[in-house]
N, C-alpha and C. Protein backbone atom coordinates (compact mmCIF):
# COMPACT_ATOMS: atom_id res chain seq x y z
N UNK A 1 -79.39 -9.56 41.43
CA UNK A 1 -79.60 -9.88 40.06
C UNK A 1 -78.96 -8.83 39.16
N UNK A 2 -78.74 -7.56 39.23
CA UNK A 2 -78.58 -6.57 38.78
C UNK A 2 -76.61 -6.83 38.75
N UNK A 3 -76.18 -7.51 39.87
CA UNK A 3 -74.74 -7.49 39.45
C UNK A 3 -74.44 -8.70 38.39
N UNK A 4 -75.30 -9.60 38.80
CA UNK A 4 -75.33 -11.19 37.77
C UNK A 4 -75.24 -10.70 36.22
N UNK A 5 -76.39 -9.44 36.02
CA UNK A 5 -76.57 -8.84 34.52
C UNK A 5 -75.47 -8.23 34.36
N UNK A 6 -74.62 -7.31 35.28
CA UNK A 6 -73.47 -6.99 34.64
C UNK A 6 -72.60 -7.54 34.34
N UNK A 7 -72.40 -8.58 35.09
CA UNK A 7 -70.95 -9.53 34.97
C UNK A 7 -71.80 -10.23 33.21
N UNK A 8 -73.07 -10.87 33.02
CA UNK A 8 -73.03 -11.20 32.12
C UNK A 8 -72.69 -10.23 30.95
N UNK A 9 -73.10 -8.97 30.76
CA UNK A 9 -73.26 -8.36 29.66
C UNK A 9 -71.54 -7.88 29.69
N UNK A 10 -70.56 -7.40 30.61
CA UNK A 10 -69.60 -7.78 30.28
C UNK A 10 -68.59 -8.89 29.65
N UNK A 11 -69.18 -9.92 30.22
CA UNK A 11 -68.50 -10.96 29.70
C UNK A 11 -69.36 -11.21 28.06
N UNK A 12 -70.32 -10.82 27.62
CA UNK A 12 -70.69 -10.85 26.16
C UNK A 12 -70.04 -9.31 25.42
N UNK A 13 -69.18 -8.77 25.91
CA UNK A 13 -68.69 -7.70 25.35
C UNK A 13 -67.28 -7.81 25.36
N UNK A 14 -67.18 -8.39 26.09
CA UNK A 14 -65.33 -9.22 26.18
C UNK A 14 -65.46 -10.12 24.77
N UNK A 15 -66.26 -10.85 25.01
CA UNK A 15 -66.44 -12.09 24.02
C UNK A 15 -66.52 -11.73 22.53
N UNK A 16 -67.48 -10.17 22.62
CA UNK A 16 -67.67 -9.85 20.93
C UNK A 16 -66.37 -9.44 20.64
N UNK A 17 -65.74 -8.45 21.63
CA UNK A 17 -64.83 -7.91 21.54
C UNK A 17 -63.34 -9.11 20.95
N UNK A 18 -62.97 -10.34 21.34
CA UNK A 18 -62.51 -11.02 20.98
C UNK A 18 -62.49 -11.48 20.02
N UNK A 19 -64.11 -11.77 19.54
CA UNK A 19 -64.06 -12.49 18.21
C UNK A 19 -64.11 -11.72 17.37
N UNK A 20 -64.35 -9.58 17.40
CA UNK A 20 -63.97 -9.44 16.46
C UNK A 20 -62.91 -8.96 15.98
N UNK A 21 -62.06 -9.26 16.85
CA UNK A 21 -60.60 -8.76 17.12
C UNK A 21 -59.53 -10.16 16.30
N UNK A 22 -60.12 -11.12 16.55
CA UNK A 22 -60.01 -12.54 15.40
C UNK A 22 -59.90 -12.50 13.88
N UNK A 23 -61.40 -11.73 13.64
CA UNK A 23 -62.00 -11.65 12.46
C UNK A 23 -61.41 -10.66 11.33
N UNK A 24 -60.93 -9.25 12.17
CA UNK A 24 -60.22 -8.71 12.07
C UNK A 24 -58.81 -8.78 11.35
N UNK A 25 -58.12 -9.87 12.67
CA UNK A 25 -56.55 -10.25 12.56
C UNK A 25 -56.67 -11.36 10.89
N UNK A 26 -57.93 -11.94 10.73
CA UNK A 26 -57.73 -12.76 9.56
C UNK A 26 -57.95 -12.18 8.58
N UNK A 27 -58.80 -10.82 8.51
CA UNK A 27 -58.95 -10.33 7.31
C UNK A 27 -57.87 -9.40 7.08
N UNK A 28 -57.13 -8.93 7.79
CA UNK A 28 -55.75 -8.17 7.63
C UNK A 28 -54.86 -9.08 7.24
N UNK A 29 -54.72 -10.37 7.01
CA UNK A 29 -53.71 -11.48 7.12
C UNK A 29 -54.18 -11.87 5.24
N UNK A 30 -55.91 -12.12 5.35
CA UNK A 30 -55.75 -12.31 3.60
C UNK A 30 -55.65 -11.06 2.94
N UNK A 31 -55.84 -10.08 3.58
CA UNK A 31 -55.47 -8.43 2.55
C UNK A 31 -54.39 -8.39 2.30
N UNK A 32 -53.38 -8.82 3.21
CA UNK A 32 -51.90 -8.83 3.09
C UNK A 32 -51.35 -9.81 1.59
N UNK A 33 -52.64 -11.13 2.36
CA UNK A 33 -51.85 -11.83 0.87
C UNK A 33 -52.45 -11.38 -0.38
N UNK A 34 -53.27 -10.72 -0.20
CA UNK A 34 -53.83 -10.61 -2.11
C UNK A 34 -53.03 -9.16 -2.38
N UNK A 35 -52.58 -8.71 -1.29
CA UNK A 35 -51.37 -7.76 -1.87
C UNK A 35 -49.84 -8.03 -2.08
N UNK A 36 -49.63 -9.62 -1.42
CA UNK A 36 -48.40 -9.75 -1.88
C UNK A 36 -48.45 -10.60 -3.33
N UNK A 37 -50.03 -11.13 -3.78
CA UNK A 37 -50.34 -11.55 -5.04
C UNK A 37 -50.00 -10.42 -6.42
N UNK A 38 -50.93 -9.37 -5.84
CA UNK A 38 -50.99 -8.39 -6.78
C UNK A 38 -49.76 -7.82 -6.92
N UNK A 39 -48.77 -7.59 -5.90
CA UNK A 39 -46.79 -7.17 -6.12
C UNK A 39 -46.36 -8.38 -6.87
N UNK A 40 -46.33 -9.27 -7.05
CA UNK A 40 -45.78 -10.34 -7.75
C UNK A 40 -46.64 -10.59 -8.84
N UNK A 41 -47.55 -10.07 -9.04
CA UNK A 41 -47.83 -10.03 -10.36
C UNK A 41 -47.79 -8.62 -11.48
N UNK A 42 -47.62 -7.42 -10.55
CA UNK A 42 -47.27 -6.43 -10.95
C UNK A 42 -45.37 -6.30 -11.36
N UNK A 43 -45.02 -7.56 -10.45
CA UNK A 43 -43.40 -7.60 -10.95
C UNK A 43 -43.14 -8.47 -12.09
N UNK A 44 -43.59 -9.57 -12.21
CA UNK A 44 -43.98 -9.98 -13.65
C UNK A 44 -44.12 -9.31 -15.03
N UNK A 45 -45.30 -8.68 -14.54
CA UNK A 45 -45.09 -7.86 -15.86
C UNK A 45 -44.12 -6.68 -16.01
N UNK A 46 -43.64 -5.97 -15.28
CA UNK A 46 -42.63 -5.08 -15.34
C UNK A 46 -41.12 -6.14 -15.69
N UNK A 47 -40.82 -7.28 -15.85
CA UNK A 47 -39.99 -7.66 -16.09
C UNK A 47 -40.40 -8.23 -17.91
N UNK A 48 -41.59 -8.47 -17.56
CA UNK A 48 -42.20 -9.06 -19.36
C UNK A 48 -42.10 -7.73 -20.31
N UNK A 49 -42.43 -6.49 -19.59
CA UNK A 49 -42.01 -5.26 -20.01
C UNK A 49 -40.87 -4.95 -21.12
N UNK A 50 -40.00 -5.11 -19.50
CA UNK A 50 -38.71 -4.47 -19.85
C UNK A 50 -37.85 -5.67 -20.60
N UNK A 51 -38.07 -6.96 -21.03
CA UNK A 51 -37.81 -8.05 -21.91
C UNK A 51 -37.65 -7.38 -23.43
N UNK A 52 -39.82 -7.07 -23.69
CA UNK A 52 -39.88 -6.87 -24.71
C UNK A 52 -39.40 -5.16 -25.20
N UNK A 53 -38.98 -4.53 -24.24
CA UNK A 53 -38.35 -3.06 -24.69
C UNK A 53 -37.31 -3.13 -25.23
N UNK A 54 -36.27 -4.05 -24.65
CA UNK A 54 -35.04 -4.92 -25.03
C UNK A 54 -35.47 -5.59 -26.19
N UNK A 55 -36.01 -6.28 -26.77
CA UNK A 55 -35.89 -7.07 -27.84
C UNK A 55 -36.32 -5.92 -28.86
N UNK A 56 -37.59 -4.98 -28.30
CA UNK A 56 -37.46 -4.27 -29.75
C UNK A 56 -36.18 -3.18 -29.88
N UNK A 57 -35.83 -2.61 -28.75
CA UNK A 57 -33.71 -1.92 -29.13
C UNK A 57 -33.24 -2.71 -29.44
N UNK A 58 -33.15 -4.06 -29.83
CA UNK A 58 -32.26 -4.70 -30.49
C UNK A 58 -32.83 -4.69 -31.44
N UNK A 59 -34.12 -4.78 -32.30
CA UNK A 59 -34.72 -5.18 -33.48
C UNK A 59 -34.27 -3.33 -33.84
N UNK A 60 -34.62 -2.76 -33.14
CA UNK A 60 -34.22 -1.09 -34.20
C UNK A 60 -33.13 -0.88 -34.57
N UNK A 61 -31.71 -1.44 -33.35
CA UNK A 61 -30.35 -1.19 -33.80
C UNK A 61 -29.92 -2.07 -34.90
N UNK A 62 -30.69 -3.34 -34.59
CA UNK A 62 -30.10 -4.03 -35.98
C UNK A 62 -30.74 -3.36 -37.47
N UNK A 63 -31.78 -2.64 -37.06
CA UNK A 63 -32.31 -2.02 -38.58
C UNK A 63 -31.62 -0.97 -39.18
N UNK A 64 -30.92 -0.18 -37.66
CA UNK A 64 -30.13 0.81 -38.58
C UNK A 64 -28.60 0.50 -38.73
N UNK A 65 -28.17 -0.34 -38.92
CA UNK A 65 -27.13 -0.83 -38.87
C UNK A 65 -26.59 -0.67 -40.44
N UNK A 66 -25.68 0.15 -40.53
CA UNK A 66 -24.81 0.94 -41.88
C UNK A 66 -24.85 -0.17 -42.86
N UNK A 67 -24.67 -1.31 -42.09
CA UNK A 67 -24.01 -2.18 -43.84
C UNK A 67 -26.00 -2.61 -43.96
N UNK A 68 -26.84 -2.69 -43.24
CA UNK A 68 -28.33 -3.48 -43.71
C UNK A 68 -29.38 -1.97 -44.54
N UNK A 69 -28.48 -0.97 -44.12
CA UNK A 69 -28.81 0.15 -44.46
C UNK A 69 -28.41 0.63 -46.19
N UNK A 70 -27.54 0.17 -46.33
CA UNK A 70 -26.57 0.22 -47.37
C UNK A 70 -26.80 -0.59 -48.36
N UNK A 71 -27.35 -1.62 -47.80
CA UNK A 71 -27.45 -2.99 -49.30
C UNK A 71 -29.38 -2.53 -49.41
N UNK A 72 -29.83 -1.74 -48.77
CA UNK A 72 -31.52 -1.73 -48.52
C UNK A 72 -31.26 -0.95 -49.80
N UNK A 73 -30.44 0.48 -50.05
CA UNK A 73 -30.08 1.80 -50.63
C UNK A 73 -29.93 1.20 -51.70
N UNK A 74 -28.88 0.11 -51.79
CA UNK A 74 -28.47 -0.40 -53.41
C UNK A 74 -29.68 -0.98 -53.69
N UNK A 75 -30.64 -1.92 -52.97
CA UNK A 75 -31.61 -2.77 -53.73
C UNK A 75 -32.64 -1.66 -54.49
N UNK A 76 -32.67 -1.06 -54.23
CA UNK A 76 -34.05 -0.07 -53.96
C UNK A 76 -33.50 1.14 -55.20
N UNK A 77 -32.03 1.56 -55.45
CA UNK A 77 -31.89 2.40 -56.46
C UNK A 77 -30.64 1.56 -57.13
N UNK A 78 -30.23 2.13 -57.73
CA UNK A 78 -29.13 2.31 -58.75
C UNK A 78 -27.53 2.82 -58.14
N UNK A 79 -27.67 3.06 -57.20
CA UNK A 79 -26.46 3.29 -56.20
C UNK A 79 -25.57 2.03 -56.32
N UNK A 80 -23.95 2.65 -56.75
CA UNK A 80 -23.24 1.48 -56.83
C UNK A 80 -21.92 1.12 -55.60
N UNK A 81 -21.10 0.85 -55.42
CA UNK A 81 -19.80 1.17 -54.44
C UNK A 81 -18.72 1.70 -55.47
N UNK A 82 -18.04 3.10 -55.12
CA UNK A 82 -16.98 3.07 -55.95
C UNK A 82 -15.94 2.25 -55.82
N UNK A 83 -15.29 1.93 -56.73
CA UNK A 83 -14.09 1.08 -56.69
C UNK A 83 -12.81 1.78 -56.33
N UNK A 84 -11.93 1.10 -56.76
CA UNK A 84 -10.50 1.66 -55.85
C UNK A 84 -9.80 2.70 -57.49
N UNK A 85 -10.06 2.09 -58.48
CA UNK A 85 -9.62 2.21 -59.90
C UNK A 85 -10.41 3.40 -60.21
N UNK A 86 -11.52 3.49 -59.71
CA UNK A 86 -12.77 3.84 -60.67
C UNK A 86 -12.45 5.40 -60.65
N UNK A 87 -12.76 5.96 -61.78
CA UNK A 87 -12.92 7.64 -62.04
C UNK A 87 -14.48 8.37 -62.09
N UNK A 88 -14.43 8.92 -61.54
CA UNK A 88 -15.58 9.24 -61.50
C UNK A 88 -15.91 10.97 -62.28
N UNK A 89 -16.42 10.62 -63.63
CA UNK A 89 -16.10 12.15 -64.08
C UNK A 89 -17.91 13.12 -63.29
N UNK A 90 -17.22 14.29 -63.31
CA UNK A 90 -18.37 15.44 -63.14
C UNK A 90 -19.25 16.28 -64.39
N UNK A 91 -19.87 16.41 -64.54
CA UNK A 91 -20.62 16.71 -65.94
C UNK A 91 -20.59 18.28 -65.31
N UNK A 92 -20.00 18.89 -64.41
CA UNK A 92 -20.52 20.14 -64.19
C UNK A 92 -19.26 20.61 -63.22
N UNK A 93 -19.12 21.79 -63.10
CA UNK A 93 -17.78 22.29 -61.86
C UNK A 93 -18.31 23.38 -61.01
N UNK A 94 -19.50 23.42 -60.94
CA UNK A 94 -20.14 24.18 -59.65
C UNK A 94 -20.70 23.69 -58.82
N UNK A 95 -20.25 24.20 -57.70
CA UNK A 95 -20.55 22.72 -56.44
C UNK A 95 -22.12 23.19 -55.86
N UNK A 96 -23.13 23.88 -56.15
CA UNK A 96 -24.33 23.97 -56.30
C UNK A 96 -25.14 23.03 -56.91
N UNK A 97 -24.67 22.53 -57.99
CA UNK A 97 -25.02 21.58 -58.82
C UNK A 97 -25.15 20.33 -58.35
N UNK A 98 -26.26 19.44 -58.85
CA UNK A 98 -26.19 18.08 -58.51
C UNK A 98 -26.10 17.44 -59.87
N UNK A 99 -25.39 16.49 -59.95
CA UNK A 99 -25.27 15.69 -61.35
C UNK A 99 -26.15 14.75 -61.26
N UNK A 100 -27.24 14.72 -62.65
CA UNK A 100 -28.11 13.75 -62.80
C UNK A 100 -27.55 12.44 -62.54
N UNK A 101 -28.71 11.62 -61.88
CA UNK A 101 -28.08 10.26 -61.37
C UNK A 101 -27.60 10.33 -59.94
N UNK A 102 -27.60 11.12 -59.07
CA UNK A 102 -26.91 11.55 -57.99
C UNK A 102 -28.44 11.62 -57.11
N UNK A 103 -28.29 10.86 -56.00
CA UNK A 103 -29.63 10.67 -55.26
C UNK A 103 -29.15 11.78 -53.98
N UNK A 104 -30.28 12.73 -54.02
CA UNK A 104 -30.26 14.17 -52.54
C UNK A 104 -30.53 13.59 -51.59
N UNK A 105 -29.83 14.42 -50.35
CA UNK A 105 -29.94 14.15 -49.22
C UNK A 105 -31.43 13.36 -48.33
N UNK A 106 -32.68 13.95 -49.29
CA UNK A 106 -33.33 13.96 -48.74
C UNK A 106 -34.00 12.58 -48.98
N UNK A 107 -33.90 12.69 -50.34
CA UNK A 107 -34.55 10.85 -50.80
C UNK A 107 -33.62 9.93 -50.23
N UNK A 108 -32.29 10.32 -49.91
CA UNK A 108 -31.84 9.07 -49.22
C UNK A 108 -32.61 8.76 -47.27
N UNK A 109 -32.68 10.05 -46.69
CA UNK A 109 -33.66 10.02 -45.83
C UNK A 109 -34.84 9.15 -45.73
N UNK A 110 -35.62 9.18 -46.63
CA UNK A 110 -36.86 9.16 -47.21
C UNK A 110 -36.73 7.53 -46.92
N UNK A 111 -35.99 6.94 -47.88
CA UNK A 111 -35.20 5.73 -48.32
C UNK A 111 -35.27 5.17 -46.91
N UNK A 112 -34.44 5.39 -45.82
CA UNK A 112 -34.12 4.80 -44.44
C UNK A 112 -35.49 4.92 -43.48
N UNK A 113 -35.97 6.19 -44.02
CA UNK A 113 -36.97 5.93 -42.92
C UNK A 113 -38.40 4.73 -42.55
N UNK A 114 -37.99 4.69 -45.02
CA UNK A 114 -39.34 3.79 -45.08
C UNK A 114 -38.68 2.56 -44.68
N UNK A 115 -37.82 2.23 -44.96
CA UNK A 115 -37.17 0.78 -44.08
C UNK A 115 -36.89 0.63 -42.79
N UNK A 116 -36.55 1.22 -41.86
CA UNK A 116 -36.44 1.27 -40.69
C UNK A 116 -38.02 0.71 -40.55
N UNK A 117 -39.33 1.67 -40.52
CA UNK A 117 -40.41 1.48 -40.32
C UNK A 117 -41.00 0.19 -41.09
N UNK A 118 -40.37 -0.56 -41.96
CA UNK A 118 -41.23 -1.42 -42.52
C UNK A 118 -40.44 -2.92 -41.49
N UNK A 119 -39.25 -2.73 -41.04
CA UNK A 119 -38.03 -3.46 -40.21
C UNK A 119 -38.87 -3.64 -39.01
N UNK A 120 -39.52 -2.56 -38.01
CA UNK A 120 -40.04 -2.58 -37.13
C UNK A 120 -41.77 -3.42 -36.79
């Protein structure tokens, strides 16, 4: 009787051993797929990403773009285009001087930055 019990309790240790060697192989098989879910959805968005990074470098380059930059400058002041004819006299001959009516470096700055940012 004593060999009958071994052969059984082996053969119920073969048996667990099988099925959980099954149980195992299937749960490694759906881990696999909810990780090839989660890569394909992690590539998705890295492409929805890099779409919208692209559309806004195009929305910034078109904002700074010289001539949308230029007609923003005229709407906004008194800035005109010189002409080909035109004379332009100096009220002053020291080049320190800025002649009234003459917009500084810095307000024209000022000028681009608030449009760029209002563009965006």
């Amino acid at each position: 009787m004593k060999a009958s019990s071994k052969n059984s309790i082996k053969s119920m240790i073969s048996l667990v051993l099988i099925l959980s060697s099954l149980f195992a192989i299937a749960f490694l098989q759906m881990e696999e797929r909810r990780q090839t879910y989660y890569l394909l959805q992690l590539n998705k968005d890295l492409k929805k990403n890099i779409e919208t990074r692209r559309n806004l470098e195009i929305k910034r380059l078109n904002a700074l773009r010289p001539q949308k930059i230029e007609k923003e400058i005229q709407s906004r002041t008194a800035l005109n285009q010189a002409q080909s004819d035109q004379i332009i006299h100096m009220p002053s001959t020291t080049l320190n001087s800025i002649p009234s009516g003459v917009i500084s470096d810095s307000s024209l700055l000022s000028i681009k930055k608030e449009f760029v940012e209002s563009n965006l």
